[in-house]
N, C-alpha and C. Protein backbone atom coordinates (compact mmCIF):
# COMPACT_ATOMS: atom_id res chain seq x y z
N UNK A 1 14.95 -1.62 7.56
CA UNK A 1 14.18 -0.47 7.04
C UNK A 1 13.04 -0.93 6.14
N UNK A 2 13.66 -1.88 5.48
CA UNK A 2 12.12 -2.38 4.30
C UNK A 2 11.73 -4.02 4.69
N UNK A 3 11.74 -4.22 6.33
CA UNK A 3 11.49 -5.11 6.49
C UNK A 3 9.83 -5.64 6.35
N UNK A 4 8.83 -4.17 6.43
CA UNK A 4 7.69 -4.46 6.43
C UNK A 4 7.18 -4.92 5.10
N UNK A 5 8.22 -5.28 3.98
CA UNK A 5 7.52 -5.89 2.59
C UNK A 5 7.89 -7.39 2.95
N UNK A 6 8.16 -7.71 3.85
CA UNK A 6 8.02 -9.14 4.50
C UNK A 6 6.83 -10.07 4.68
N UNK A 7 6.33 -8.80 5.84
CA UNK A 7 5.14 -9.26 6.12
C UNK A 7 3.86 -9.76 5.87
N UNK A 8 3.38 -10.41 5.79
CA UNK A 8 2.14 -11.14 4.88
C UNK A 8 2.19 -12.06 3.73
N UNK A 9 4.12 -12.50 3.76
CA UNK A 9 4.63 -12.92 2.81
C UNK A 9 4.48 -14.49 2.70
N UNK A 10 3.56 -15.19 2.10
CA UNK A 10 3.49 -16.62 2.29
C UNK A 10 5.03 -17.14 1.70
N UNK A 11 5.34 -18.54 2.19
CA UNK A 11 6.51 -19.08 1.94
C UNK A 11 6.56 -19.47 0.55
N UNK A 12 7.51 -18.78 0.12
CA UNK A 12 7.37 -19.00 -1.67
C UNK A 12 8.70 -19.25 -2.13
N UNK A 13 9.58 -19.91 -2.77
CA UNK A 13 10.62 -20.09 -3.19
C UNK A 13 11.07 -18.85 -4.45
N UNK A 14 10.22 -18.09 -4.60
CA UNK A 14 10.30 -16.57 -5.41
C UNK A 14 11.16 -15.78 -4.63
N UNK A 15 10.64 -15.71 -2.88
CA UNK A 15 11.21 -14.51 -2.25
C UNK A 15 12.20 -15.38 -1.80
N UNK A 16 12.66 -16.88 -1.12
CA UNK A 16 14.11 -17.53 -1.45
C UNK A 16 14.92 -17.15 -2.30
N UNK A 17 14.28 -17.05 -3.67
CA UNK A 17 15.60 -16.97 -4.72
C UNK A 17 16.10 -15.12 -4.18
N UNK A 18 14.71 -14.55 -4.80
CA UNK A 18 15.25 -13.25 -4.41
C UNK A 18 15.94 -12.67 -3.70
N UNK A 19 16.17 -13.30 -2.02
CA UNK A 19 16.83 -12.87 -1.17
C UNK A 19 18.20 -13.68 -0.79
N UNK A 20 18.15 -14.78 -1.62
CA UNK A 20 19.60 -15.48 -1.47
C UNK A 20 20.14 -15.19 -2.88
N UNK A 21 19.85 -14.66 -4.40
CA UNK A 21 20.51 -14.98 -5.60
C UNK A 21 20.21 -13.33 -5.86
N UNK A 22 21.30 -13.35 -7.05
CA UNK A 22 21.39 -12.06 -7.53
C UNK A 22 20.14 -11.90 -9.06
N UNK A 23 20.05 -10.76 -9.60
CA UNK A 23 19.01 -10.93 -10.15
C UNK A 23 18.85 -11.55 -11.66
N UNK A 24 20.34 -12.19 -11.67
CA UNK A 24 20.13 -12.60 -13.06
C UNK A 24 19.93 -13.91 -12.56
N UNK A 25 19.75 -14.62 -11.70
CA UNK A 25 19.53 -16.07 -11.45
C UNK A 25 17.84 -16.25 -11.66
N UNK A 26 17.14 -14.96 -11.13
CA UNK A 26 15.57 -14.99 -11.24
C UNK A 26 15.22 -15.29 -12.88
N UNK A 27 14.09 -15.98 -12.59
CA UNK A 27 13.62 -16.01 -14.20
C UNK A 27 12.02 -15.21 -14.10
N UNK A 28 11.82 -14.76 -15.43
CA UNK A 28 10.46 -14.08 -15.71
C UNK A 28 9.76 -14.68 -15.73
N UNK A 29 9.64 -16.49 -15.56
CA UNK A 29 8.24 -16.96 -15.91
C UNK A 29 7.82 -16.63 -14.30
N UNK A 30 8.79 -17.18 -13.70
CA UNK A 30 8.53 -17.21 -11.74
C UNK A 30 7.90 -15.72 -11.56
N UNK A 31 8.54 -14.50 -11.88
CA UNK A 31 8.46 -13.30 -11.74
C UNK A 31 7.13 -13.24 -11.93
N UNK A 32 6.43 -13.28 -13.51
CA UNK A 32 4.75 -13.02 -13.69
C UNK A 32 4.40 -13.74 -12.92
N UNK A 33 4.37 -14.66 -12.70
CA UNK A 33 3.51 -16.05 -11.70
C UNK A 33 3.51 -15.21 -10.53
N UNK A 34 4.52 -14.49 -9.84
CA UNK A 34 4.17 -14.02 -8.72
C UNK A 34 3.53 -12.59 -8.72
N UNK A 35 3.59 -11.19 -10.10
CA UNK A 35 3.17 -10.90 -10.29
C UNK A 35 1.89 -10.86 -10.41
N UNK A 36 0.99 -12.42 -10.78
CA UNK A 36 -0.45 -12.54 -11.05
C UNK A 36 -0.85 -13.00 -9.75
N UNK A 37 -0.36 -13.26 -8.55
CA UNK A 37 -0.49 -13.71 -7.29
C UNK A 37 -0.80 -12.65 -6.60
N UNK A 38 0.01 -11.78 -6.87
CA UNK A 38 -0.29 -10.32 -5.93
C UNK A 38 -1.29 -9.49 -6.37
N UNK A 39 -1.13 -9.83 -7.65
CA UNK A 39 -2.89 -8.85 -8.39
C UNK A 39 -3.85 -9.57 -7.28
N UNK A 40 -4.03 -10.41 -8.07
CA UNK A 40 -5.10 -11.40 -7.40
C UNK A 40 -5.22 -11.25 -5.45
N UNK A 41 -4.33 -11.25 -4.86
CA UNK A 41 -4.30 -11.01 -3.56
C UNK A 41 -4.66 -9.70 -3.01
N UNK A 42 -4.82 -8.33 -3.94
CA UNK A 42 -4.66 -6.92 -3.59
C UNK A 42 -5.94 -7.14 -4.14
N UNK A 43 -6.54 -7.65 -5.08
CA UNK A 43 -8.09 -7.74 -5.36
C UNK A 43 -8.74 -7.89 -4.49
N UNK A 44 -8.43 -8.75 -3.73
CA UNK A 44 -9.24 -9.80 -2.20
C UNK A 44 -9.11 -8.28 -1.61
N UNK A 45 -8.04 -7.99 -1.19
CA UNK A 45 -8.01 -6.98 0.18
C UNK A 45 -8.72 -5.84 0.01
N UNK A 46 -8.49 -5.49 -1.72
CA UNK A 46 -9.24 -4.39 -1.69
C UNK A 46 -11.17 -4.07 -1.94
N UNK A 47 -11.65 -5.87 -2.33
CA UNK A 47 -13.33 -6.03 -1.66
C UNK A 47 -13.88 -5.81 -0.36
N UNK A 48 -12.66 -6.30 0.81
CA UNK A 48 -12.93 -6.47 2.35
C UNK A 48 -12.58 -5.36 2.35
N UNK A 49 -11.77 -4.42 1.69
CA UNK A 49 -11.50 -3.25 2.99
C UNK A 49 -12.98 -2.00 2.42
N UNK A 50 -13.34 -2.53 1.13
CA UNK A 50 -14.52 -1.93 0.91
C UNK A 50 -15.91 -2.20 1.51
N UNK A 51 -15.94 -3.47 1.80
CA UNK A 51 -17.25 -4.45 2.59
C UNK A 51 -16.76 -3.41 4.14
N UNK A 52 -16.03 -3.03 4.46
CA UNK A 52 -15.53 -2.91 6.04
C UNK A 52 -16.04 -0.97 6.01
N UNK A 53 -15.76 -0.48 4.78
CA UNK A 53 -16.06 0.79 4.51
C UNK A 53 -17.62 0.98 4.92
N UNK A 54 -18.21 -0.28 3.77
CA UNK A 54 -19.59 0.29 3.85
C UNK A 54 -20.54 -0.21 5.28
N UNK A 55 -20.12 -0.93 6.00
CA UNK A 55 -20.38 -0.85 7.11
C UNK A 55 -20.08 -0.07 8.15
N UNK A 56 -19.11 0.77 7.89
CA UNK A 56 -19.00 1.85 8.67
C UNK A 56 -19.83 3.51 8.42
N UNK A 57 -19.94 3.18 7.22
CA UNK A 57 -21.04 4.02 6.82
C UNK A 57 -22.44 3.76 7.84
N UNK A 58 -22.95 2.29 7.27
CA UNK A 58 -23.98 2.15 7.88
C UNK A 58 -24.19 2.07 9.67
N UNK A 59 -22.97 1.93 10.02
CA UNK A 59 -23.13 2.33 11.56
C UNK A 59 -22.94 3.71 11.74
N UNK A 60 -22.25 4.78 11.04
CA UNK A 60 -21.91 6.19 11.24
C UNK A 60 -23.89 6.71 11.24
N UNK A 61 -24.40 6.31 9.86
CA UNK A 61 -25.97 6.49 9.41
C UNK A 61 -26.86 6.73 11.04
N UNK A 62 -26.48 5.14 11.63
CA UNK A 62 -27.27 4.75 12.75
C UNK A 62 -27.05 5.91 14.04
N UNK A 63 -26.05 6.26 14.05
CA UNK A 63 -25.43 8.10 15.32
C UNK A 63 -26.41 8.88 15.02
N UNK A 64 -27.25 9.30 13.62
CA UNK A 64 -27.87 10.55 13.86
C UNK A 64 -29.04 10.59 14.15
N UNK A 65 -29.50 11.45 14.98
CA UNK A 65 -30.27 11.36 15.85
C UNK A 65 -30.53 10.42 16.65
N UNK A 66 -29.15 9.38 17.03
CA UNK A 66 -29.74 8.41 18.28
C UNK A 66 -29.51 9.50 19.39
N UNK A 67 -29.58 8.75 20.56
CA UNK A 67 -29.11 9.44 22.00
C UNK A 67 -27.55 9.61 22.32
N UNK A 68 -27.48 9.76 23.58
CA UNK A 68 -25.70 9.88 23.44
C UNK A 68 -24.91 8.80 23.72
N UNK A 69 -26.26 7.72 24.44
CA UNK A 69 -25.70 6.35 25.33
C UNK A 69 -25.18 5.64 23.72
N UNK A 70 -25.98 5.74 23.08
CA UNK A 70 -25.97 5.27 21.47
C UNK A 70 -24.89 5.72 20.79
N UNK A 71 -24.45 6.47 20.86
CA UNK A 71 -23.61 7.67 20.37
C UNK A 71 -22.49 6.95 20.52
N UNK A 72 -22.40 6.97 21.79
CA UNK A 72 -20.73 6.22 22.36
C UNK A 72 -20.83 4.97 21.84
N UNK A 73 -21.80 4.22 22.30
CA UNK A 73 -21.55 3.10 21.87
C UNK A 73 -21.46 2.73 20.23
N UNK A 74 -22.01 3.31 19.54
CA UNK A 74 -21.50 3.47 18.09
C UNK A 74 -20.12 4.01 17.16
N UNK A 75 -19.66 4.93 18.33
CA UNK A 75 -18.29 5.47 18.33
C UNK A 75 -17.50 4.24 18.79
N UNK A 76 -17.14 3.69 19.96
CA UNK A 76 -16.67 2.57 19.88
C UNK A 76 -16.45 1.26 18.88
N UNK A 77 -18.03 1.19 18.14
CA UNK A 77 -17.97 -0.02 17.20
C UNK A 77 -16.82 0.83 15.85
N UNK A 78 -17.30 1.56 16.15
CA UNK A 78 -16.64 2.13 14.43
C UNK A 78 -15.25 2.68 14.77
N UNK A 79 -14.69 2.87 16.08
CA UNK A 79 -13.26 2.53 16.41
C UNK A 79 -12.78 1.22 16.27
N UNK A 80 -13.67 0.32 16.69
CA UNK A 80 -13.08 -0.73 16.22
C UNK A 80 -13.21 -1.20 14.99
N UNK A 81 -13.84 -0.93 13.64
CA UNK A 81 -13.87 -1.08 12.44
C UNK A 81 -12.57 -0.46 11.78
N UNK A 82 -12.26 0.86 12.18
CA UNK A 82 -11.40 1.72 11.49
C UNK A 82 -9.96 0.96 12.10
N UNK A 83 -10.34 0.60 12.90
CA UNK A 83 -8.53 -0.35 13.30
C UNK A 83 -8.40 -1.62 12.39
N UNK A 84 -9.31 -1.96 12.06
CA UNK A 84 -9.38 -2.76 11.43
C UNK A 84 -9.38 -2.56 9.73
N UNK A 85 -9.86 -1.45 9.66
CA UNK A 85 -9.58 -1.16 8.09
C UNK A 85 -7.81 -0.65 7.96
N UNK A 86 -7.64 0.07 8.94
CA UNK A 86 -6.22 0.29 8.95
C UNK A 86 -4.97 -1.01 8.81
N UNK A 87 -5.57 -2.05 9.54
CA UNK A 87 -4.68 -3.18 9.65
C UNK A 87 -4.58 -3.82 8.44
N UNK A 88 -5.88 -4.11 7.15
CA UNK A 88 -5.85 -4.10 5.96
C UNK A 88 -5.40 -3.30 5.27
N UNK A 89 -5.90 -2.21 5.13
CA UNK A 89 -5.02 -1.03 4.35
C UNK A 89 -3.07 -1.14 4.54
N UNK A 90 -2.77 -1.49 5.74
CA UNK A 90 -1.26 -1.65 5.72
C UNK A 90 -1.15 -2.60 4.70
N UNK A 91 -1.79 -3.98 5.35
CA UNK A 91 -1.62 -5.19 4.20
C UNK A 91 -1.42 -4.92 2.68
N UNK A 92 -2.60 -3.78 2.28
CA UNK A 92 -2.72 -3.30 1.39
C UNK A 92 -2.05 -2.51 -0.13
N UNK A 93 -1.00 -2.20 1.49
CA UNK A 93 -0.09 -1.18 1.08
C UNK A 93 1.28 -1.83 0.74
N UNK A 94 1.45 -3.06 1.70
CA UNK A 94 2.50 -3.46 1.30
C UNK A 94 2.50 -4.53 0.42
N UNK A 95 1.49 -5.21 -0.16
CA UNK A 95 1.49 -5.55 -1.20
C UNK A 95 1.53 -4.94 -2.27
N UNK A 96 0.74 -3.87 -2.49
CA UNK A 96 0.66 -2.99 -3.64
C UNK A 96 2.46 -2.33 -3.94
N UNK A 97 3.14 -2.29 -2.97
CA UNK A 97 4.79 -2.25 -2.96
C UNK A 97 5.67 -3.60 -3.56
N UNK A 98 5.34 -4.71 -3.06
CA UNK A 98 5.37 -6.09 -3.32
C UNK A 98 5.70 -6.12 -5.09
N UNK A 99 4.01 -5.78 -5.51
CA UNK A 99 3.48 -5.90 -6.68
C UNK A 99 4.67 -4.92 -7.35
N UNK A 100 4.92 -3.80 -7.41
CA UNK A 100 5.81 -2.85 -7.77
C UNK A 100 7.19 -3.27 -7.58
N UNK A 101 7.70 -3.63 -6.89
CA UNK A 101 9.10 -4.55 -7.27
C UNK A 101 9.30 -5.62 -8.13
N UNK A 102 8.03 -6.53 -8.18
CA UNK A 102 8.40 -7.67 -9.28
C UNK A 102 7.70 -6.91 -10.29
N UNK A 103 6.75 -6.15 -10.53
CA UNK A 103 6.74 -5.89 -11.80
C UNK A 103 8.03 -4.73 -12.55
N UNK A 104 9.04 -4.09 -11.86
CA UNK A 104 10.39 -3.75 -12.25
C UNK A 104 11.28 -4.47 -12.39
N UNK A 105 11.34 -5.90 -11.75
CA UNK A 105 12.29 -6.62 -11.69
C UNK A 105 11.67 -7.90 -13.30
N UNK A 106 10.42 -7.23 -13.64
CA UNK A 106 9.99 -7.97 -15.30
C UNK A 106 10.72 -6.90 -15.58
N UNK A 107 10.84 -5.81 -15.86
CA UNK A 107 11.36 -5.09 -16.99
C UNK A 107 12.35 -5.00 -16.74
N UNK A 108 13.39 -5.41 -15.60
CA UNK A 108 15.16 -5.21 -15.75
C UNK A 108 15.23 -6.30 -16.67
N UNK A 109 14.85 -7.55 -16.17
CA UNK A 109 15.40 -9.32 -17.02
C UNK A 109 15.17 -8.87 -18.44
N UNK A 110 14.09 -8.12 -18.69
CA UNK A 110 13.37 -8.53 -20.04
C UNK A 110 14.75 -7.02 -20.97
N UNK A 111 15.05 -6.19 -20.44
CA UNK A 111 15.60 -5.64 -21.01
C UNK A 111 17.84 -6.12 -20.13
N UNK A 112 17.99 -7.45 -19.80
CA UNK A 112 18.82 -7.63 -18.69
C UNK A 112 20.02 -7.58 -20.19
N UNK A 113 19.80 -8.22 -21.38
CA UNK A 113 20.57 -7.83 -22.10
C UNK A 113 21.45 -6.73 -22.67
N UNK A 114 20.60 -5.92 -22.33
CA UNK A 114 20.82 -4.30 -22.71
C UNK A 114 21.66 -3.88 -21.47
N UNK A 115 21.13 -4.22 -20.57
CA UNK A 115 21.92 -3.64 -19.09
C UNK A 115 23.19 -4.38 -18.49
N UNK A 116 23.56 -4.97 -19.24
CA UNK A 116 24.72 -6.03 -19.41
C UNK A 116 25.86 -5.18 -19.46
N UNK A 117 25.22 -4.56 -20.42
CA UNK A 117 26.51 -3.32 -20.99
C UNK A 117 26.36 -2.00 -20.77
N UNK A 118 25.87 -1.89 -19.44
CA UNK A 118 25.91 -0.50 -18.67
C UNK A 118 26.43 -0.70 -17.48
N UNK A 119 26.52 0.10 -16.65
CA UNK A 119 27.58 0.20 -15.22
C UNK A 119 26.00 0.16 -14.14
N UNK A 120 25.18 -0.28 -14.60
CA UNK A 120 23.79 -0.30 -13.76
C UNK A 120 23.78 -2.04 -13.34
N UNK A 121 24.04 -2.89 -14.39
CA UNK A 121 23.87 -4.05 -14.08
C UNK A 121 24.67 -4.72 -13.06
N UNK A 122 26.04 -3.99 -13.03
CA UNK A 122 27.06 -4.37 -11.56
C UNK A 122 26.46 -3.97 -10.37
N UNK A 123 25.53 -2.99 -10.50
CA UNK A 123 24.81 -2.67 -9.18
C UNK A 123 23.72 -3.04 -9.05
N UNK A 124 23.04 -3.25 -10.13
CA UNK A 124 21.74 -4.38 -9.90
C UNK A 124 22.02 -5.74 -9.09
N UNK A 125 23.46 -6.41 -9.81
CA UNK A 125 23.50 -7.59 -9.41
C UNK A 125 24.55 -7.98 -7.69
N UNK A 126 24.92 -6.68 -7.47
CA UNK A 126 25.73 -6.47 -6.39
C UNK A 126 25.59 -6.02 -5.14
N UNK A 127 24.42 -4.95 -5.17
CA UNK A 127 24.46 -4.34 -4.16
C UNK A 127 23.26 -5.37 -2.97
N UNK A 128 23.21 -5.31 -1.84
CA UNK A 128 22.54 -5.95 -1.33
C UNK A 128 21.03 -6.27 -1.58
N UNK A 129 20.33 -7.39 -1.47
CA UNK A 129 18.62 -7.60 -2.05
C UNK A 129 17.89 -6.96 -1.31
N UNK A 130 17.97 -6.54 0.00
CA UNK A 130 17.38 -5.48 0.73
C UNK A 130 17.14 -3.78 0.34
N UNK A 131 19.14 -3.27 -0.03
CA UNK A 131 18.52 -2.13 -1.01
C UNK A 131 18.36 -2.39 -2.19
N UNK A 132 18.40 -3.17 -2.93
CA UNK A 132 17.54 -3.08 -4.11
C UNK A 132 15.86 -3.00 -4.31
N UNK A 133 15.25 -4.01 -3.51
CA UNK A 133 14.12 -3.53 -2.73
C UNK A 133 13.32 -2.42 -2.68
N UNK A 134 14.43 -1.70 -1.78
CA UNK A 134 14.27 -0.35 -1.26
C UNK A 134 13.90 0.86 -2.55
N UNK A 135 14.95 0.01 -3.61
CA UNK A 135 15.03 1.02 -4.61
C UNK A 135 13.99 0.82 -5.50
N UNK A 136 13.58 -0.55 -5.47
CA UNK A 136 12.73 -0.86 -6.80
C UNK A 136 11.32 -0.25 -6.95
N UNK A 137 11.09 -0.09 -5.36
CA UNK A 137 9.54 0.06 -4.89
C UNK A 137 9.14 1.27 -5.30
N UNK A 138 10.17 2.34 -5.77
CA UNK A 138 10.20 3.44 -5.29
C UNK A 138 10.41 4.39 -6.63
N UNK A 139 10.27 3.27 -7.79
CA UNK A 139 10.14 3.67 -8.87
C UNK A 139 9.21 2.80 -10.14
N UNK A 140 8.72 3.75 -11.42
CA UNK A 140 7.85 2.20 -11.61
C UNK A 140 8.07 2.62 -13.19
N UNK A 141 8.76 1.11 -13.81
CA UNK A 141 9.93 1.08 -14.86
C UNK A 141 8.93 0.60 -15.75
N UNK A 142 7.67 -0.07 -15.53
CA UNK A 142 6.71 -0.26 -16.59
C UNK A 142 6.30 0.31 -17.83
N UNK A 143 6.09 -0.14 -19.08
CA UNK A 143 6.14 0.92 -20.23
C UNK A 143 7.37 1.53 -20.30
N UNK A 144 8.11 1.75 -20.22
CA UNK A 144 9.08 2.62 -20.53
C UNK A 144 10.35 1.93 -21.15
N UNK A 145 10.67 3.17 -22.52
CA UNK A 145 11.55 2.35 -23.32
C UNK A 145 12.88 2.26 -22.60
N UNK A 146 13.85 1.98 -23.28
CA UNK A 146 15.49 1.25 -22.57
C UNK A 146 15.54 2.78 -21.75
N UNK A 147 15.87 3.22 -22.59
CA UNK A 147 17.16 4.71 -22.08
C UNK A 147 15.98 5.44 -20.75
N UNK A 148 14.48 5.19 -21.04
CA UNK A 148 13.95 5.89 -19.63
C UNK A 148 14.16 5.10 -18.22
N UNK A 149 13.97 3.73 -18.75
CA UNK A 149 14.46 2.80 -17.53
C UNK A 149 15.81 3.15 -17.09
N UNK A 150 16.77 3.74 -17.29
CA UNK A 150 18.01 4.37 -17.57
C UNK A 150 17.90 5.15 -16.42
N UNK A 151 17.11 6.21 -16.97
CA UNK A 151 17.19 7.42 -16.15
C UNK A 151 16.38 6.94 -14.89
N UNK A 152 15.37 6.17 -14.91
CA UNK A 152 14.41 6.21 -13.76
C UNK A 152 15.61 5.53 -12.68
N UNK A 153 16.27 4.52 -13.16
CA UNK A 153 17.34 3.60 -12.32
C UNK A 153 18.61 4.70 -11.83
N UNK A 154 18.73 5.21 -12.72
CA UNK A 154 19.72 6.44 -11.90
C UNK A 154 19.37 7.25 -10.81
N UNK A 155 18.48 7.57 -10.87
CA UNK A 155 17.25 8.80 -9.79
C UNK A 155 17.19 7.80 -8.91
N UNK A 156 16.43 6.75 -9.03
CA UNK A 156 16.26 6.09 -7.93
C UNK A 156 17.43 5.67 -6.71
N UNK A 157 18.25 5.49 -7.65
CA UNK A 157 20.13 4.87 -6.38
C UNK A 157 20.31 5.83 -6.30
N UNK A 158 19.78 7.03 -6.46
CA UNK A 158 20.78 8.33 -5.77
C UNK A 158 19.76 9.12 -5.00
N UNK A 159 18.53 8.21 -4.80
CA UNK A 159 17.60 9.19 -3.98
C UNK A 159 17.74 8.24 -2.47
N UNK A 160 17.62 9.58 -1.60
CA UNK A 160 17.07 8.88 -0.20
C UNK A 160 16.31 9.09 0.65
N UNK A 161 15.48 7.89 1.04
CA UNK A 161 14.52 7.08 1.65
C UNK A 161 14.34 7.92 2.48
N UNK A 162 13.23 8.14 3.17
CA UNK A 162 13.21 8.79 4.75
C UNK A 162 11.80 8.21 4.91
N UNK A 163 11.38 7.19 5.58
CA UNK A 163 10.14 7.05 5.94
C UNK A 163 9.48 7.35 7.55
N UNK A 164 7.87 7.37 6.97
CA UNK A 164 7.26 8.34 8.63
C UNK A 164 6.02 7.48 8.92
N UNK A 165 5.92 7.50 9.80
CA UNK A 165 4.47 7.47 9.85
C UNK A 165 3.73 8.26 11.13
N UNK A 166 2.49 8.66 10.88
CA UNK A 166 2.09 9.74 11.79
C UNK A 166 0.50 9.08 12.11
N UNK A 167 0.36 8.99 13.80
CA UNK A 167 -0.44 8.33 14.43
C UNK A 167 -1.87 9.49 14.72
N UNK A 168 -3.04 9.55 14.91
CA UNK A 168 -3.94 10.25 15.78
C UNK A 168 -4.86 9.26 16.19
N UNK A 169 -5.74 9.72 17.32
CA UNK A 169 -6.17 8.99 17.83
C UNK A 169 -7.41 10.14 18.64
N UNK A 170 -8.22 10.61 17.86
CA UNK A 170 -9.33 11.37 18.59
C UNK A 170 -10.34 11.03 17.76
N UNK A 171 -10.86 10.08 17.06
CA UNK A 171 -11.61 9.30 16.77
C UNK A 171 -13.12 9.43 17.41
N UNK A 172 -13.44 9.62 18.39
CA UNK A 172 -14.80 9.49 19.27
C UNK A 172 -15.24 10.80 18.98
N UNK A 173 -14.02 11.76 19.60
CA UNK A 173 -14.50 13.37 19.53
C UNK A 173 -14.76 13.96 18.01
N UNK A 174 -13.81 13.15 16.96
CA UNK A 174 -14.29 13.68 15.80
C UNK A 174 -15.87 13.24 15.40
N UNK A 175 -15.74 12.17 15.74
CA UNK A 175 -17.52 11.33 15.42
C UNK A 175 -18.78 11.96 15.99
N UNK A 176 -18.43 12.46 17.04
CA UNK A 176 -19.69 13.38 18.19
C UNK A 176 -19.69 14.64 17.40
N UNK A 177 -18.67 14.80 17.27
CA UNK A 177 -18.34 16.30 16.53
C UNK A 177 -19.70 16.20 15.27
N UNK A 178 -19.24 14.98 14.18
CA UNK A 178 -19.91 15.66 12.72
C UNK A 178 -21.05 14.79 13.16
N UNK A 179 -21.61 13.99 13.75
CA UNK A 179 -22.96 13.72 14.16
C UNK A 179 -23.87 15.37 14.91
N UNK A 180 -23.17 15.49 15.67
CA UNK A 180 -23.84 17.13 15.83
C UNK A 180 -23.85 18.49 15.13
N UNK A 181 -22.74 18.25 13.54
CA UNK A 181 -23.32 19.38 12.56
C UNK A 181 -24.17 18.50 12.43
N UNK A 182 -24.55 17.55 11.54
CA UNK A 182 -24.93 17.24 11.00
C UNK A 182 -26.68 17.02 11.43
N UNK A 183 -26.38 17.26 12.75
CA UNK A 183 -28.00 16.75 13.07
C UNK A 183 -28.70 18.37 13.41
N UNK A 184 -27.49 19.79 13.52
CA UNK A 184 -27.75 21.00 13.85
C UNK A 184 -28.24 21.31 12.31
N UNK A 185 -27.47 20.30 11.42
CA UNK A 185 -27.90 21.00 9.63
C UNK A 185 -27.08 21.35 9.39
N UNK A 186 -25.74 21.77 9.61
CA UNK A 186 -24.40 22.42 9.17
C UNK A 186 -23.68 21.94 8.37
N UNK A 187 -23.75 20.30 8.27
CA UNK A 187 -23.40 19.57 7.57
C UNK A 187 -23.99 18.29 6.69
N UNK A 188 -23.86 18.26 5.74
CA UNK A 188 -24.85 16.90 5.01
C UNK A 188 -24.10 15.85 5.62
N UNK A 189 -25.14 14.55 5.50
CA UNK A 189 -24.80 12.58 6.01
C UNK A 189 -23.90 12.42 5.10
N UNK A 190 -23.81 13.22 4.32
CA UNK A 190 -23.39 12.49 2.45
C UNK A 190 -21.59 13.08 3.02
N UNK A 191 -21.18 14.42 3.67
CA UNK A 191 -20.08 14.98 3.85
C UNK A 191 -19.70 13.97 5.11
N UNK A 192 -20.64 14.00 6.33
CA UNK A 192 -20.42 13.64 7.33
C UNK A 192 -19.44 11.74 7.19
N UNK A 193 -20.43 11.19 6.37
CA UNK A 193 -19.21 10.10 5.69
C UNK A 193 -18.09 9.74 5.36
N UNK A 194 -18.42 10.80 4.43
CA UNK A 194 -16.71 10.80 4.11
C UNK A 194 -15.58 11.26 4.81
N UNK A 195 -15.82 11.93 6.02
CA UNK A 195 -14.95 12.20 6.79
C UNK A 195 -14.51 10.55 7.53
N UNK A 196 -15.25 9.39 7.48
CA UNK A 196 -14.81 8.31 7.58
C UNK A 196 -14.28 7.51 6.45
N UNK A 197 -14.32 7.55 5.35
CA UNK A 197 -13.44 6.82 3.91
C UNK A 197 -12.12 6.72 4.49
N UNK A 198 -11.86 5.57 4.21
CA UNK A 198 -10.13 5.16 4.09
C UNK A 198 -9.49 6.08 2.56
N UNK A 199 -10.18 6.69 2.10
CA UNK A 199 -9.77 7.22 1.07
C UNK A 199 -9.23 8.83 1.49
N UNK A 200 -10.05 9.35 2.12
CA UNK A 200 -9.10 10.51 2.88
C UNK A 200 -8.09 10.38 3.81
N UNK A 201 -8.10 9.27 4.67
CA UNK A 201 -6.52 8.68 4.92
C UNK A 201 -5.83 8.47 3.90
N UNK A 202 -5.80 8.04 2.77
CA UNK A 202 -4.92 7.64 1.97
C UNK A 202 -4.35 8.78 1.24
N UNK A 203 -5.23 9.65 1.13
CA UNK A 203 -4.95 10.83 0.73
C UNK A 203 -3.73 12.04 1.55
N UNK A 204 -4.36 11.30 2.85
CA UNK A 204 -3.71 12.38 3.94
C UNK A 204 -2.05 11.76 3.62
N UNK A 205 -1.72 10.23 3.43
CA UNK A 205 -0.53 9.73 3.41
C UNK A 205 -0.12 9.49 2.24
N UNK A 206 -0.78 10.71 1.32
CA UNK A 206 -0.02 10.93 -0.34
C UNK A 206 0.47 9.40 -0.83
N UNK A 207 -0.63 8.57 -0.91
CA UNK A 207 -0.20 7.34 -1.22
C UNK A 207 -0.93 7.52 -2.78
């Protein structure tokens, strides 16, 4: 189920320990170190998937008022851009998940004393590294004093998962579509754009 926080995972003796040791064997220096790895890596992805944006702008620009032979063939390039911003944006996504587990798994260690002596730490250190994972991603324990990390860790093991994902694929017809308000006047270049942003996908998938 949470196999896709795998993926893109260079070979690191971080996600070894993690997935063979329980969590009091991890140490916090390893933890930030990989913490500042994933900043740094979600930085990168998130320049290219912006460099990839604004070129799709500037080919969407180039549709209005070309012809229709132009048309298609510009619809095509920018199908193939948007597959490609999508294939980053996953990357994107599952790092930015990545990042959100080790930075919870700094604030269990750092408060691991305290949780020693609650009925949370037998299940921190017990239950399988897969759902813990599952659970960590899915809550975000940062800032928060003992007793909220408390509650957030309770909510979280008693909530469940249901993940989706939802495909379309009319891409060409939407593009012909706002190239022809837009060139009738119905619609501004400035609206017609943004109907291409990875940011209204992201929106659409309440991320």
């Amino acid at each position: 189920m949470f196999a896709y926080l795998i993926l893109d995972r260079e070979p690191m003796s971080f996600w070894d320990t993690f997935r063979k040791n329980p969590v009091d064997k991890l140490k916090v220096r390893e933890l930030q170190e990989e913490e500042i790895r994933l900043k740094n890596k979600i930085e990168r992805a998130r320049k290219e998937i912006n460099k990839l944006e604004k070129e799709k702008k500037n080919r969407f620009q180039e549709g209005v008022g070309a012809d229709l032979l132009k048309k298609k063939m510009l619809a095509h390039e920018l199908k193939r851009l948007d597959m490609e911003v999508q294939l980053k944006v996953q990357g994107f996504m599952a790092m930015q998940k990545q990042l959100m587990l080790v930075s919870n798994l700094v604030v269990i260690k750092r408060f691991e004393k305290e949780l020693k002596n609650t009925p949370f730490w037998d299940k921190i250190t017990h239950i399988p590294p897969e759902q813990l994972e599952g659970a960590l991603i899915n809550v975000n324990l940062s800032g928060k004093a003992f007793e909220n990390v408390l509650d957030s860790l309770n909510q979280v093991f008693e909530m469940q998962i249901a993940d989706f994902q939802t495909a379309e694929d009319e891409t060409e017809k939407q593009l012909l579509d706002t190239w022809s308000q837009i060139e009738a006047g119905t619609m501004d270049l400035e609206e017609g754009e943004e109907t291409l942003s990875i940011e209204r996908v992201l929106e659409k998938r309440e991320i």
